[in-house]
Protein backbone atom coordinates (compact mmCIF):
# COMPACT_ATOMS: atom_id res chain seq x y z
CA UNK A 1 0.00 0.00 0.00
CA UNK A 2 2.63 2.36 -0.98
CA UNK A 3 1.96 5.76 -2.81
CA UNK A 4 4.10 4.74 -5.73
CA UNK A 5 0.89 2.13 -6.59
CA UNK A 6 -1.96 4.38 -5.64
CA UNK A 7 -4.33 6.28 -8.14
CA UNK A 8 -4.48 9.48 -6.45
CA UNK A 9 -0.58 9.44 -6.17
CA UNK A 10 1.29 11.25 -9.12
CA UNK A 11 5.26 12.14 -9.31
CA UNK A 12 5.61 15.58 -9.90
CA UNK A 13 7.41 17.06 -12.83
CA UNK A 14 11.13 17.54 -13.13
CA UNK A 15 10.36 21.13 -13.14
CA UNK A 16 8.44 21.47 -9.64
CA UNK A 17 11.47 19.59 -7.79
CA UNK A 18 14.89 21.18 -8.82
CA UNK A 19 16.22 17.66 -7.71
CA UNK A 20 14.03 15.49 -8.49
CA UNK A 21 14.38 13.29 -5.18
CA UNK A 22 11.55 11.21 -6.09
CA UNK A 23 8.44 12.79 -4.31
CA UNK A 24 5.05 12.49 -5.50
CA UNK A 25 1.47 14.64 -4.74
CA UNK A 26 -1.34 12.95 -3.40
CA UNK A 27 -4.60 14.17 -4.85
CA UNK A 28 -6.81 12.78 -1.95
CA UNK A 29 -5.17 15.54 -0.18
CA UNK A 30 -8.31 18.41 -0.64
CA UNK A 31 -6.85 21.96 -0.53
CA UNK A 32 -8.06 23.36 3.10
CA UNK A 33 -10.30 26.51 1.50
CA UNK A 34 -12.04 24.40 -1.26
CA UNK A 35 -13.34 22.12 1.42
CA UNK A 36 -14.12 24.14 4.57
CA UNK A 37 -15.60 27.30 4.71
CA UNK A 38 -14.31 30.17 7.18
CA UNK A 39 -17.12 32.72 8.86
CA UNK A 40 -15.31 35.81 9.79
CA UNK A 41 -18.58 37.84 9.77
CA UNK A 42 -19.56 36.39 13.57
CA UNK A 43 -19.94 39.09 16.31
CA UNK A 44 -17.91 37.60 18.78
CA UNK A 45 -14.89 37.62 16.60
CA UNK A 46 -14.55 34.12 16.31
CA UNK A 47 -14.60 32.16 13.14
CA UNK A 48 -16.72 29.65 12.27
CA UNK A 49 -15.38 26.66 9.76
CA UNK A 50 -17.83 24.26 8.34
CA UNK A 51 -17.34 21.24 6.03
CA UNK A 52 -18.53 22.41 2.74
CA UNK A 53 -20.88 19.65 0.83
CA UNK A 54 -18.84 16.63 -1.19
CA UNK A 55 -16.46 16.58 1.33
CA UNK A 56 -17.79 14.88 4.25
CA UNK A 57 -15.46 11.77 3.77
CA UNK A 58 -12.24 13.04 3.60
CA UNK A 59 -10.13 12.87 5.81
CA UNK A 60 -6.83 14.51 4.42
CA UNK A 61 -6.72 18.72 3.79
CA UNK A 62 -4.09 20.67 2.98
CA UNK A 63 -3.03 24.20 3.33
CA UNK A 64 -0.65 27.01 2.87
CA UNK A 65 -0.56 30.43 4.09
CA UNK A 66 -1.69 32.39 0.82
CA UNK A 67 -4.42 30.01 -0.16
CA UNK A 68 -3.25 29.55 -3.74
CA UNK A 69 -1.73 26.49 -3.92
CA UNK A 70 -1.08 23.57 -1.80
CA UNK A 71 0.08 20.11 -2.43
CA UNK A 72 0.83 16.94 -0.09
CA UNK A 73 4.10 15.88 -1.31
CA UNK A 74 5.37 12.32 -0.55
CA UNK A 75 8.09 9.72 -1.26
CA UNK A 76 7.11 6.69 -3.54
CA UNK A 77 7.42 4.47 -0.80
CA UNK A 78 5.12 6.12 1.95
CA UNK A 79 2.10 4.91 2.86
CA UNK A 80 -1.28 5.29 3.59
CA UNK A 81 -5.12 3.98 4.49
CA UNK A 82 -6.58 5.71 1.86
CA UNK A 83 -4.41 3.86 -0.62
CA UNK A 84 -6.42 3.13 -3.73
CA UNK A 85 -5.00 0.84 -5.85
CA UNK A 86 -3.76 1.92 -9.76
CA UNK A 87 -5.55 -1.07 -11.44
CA UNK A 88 -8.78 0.30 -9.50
CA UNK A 89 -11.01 3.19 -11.43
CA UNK A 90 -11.59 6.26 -9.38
């Protein structure tokens, strides 16, 4: 059940890692601000987050601190419980 044999897992370009040591991004990983909304409009100055619809089973979110692009990046031989195999169809 490593990443290197899981649909949502995809090594990224040349280009993205100068290096190229051999990481991956995992596109179960949602992006934090497409999933959950943030209420800053609450009168006690706290902020509210709720789960936005389609997203109620997943379990993995990432973030950054611009909110314009995030990415969970991995080595091929991490692994994980959401593992999905390749042969499967998303």
């Amino acid at each position: 059940m490593r990443c290197e044999n899981c649909a949502y897992w995809k090594p990224v370009d040349k280009e993205e890692v100068a290096d190229n040591v051999g990481v991956g991004s995992c596109k179960y990983a949602v992006e934090r601000w497409v999933a959950i909304d943030a209420d800053y409009t609450t009168h006690d100055w706290k902020t509210t987050y709720t789960l936005n619809a389609g997203f109620e089973n997943n379990k993995l979110f990432v973030e950054d601190g611009s909110e314009y692009h995030a990415n969970l990046l991995t080595r091929k031989d991490f692994g994980c419980i959401e593992f999905l195999n390749k042969d499967e169809i998303l």
